[in-house]
Protein backbone atom coordinates (compact mmCIF):
# COMPACT_ATOMS: atom_id res chain seq x y z
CA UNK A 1 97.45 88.13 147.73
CA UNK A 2 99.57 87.04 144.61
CA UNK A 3 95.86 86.80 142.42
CA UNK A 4 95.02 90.20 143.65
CA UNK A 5 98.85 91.50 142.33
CA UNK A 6 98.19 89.13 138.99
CA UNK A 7 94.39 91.07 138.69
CA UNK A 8 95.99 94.51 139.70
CA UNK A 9 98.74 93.85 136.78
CA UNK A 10 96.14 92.43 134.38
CA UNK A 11 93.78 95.49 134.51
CA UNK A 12 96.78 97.96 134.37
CA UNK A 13 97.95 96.08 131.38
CA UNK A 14 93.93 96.13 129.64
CA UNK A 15 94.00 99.94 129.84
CA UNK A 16 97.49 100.50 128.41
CA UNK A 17 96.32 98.41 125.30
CA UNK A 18 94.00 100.77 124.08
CA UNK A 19 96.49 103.46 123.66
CA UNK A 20 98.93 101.38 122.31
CA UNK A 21 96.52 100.36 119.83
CA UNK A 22 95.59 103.70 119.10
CA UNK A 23 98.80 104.73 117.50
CA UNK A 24 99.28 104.77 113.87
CA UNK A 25 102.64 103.76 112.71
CA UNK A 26 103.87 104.38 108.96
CA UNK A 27 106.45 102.48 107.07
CA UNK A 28 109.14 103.69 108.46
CA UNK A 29 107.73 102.70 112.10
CA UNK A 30 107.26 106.71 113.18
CA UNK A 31 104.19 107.58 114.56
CA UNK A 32 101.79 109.45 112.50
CA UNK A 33 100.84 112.61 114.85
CA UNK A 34 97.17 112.67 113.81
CA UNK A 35 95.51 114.98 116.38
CA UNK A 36 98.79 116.30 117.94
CA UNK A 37 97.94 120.13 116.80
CA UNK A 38 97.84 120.28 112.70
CA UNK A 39 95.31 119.78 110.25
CA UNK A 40 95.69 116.76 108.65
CA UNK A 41 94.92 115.33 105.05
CA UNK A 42 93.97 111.63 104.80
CA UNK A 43 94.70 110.17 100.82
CA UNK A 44 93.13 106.62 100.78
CA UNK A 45 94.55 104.71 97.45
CA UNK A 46 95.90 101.50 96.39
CA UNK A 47 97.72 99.92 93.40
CA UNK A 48 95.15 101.00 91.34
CA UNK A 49 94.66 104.70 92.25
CA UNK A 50 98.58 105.13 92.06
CA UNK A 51 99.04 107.22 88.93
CA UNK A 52 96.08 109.21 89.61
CA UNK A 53 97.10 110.35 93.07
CA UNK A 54 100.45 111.14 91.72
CA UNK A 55 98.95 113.56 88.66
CA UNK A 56 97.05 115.78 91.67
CA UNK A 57 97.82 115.24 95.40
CA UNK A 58 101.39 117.27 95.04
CA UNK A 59 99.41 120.45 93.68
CA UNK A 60 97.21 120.10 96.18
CA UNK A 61 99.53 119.55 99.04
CA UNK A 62 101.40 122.96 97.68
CA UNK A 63 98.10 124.49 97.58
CA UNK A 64 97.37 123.68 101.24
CA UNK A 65 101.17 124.49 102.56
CA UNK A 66 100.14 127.56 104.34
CA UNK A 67 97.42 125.61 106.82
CA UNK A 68 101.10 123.53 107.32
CA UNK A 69 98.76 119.94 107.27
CA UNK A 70 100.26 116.85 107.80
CA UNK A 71 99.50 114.39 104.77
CA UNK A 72 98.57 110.86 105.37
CA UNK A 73 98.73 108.63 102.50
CA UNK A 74 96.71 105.22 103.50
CA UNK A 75 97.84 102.71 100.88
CA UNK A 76 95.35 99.77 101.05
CA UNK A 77 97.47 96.69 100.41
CA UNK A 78 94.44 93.75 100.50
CA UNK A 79 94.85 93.52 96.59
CA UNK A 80 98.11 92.56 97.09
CA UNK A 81 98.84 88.67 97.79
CA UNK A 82 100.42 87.70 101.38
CA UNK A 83 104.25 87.35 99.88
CA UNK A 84 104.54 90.31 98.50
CA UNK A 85 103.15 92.35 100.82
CA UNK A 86 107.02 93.12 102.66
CA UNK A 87 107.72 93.90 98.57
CA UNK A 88 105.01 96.58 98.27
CA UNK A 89 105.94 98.05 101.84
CA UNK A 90 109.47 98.93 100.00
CA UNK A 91 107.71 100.37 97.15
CA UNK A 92 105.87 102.43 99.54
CA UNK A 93 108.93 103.66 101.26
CA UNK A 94 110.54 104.70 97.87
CA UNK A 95 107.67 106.25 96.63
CA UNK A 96 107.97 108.18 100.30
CA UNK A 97 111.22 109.36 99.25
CA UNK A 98 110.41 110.17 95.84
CA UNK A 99 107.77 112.33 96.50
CA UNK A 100 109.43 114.24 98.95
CA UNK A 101 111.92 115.14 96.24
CA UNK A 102 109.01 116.10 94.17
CA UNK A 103 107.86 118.56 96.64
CA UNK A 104 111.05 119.92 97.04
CA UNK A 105 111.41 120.29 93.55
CA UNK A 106 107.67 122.12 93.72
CA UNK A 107 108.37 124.84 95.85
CA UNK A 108 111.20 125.59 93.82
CA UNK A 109 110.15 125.81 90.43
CA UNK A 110 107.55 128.76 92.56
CA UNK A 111 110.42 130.15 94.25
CA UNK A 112 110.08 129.11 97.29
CA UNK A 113 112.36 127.46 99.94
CA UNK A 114 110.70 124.09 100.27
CA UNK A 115 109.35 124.92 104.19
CA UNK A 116 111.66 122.77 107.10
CA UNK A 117 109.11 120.71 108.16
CA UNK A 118 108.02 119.04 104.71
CA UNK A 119 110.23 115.63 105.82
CA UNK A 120 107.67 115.41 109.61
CA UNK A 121 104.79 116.39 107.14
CA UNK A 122 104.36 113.25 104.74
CA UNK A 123 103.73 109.98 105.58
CA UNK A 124 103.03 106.89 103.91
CA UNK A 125 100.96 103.93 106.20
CA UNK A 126 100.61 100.67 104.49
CA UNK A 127 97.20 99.07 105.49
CA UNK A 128 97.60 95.13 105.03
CA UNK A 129 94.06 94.47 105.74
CA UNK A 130 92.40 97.67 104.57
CA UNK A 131 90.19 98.22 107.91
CA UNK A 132 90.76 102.32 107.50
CA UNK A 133 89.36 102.18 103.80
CA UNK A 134 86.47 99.82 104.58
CA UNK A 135 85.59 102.37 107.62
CA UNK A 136 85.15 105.46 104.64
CA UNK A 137 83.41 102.97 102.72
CA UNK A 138 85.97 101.46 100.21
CA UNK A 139 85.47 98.06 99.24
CA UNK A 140 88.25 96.12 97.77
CA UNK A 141 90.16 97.31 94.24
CA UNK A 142 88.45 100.69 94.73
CA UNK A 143 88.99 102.88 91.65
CA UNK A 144 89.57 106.77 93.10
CA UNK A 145 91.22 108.19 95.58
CA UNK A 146 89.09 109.02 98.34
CA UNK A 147 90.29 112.00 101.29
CA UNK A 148 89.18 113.10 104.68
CA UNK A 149 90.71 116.53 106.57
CA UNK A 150 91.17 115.97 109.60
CA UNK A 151 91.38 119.23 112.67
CA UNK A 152 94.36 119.97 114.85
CA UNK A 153 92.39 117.42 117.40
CA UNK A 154 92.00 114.31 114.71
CA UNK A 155 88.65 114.95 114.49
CA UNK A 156 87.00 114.59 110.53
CA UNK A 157 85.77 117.99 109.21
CA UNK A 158 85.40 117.32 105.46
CA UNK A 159 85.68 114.34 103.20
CA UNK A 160 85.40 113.46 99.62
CA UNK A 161 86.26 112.13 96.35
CA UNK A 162 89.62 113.28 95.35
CA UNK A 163 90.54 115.41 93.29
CA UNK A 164 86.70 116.38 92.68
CA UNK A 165 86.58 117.75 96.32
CA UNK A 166 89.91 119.38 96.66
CA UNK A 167 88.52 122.67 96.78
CA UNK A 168 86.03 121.83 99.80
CA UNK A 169 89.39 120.00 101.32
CA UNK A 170 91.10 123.03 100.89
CA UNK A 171 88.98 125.06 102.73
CA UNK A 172 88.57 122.86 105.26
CA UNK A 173 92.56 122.45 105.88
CA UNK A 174 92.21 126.49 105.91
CA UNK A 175 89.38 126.68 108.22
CA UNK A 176 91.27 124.59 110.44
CA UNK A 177 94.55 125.48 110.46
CA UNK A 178 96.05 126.71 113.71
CA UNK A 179 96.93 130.59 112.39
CA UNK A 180 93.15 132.10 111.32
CA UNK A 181 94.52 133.95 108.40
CA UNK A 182 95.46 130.95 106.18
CA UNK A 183 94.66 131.23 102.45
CA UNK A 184 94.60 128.40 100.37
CA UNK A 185 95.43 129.20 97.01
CA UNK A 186 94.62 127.02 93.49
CA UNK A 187 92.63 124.44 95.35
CA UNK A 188 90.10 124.57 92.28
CA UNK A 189 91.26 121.51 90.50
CA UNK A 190 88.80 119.73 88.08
């Protein structure tokens, strides 16, 4: 009887894991709600891609604001030696902050009230063993940042070399977007 309880417990355990697994986690430990009813943009980069994501992914994340996306910024962290990994999380989460502030400072210089949900809209996973890049097919020190749009159910509908495909993105975060009528303006970076 007690092996049958120990089996019973066992396989209940075996298909929690999966789940558990499933969830994505940034660096702040919140869970990334990929699939939970936005669009989402996925920014793959590293060390290397750093500057360049920061000259166009802000435009492009104004751009987009009206399909309300969440934006997913995978930083691959396998060119960065064991020890200093914790280091380059911290980086990660002040960059976080930083460009938060930068969008905020965005949607003002338009106008614009910068929307209530821009702090549950960005957010920053560090990828110690770079698993998510390898799967778009990024090897190791890759040179440009690479993005996938994700629908309101996680599922990929565009993908691309960034910022060469923002204007397919864009569409794609409109075409997807929860309220039919979304325009995405200025997407036609070069």
């Amino acid at each position: 009887m007690r092996k049958i309880a120990a089996l019973a417990c066992l396989v209940g355990l075996l298909g929690v894991l999966p789940a558990h697994a499933a969830e994505l986690k940034d660096v702040f430990g919140r869970e990334v709600p990929i699939g939970k009813g936005r669009p989402t943009v996925v920014l793959y980069a590293n060390k290397g891609t750093r500057d360049e994501l920061r000259e166009h992914a802000y435009q492009f994340a104004y751009d987009v604001r009206g399909g309300k996306p969440i934006v997913v910024v995978r930083v691959d962290l396998r060119d960065v030696p064991g020890l200093f990994k914790g280091m380059a999380k911290g980086e990660i989460r002040k960059s976080h902050k930083e460009s938060l502030e930068l969008m905020r400072g965005l949607f003002q210089q338009h106008g614009e009230a910068p929307p209530a949900e821009l702090d549950s809209s960005l957010f920053m996973v560090a990828d110690s063993k770079g698993e998510p890049h390898q799967a778009v097919g990024l090897q190791k020190g890759f040179k440009n940042v690479y993005a996938q749009v994700l629908d309101p159910s996680g599922d990929e509908v565009a993908r691309g070399p960034f910022p060469e495909s923002a204007a397919s993105l864009g569409r794609a975060v409109a075409a997807t977007s929860p309220d039919s009528s979304v325009r995405v303006a200025g997407v036609a970076h070069r």
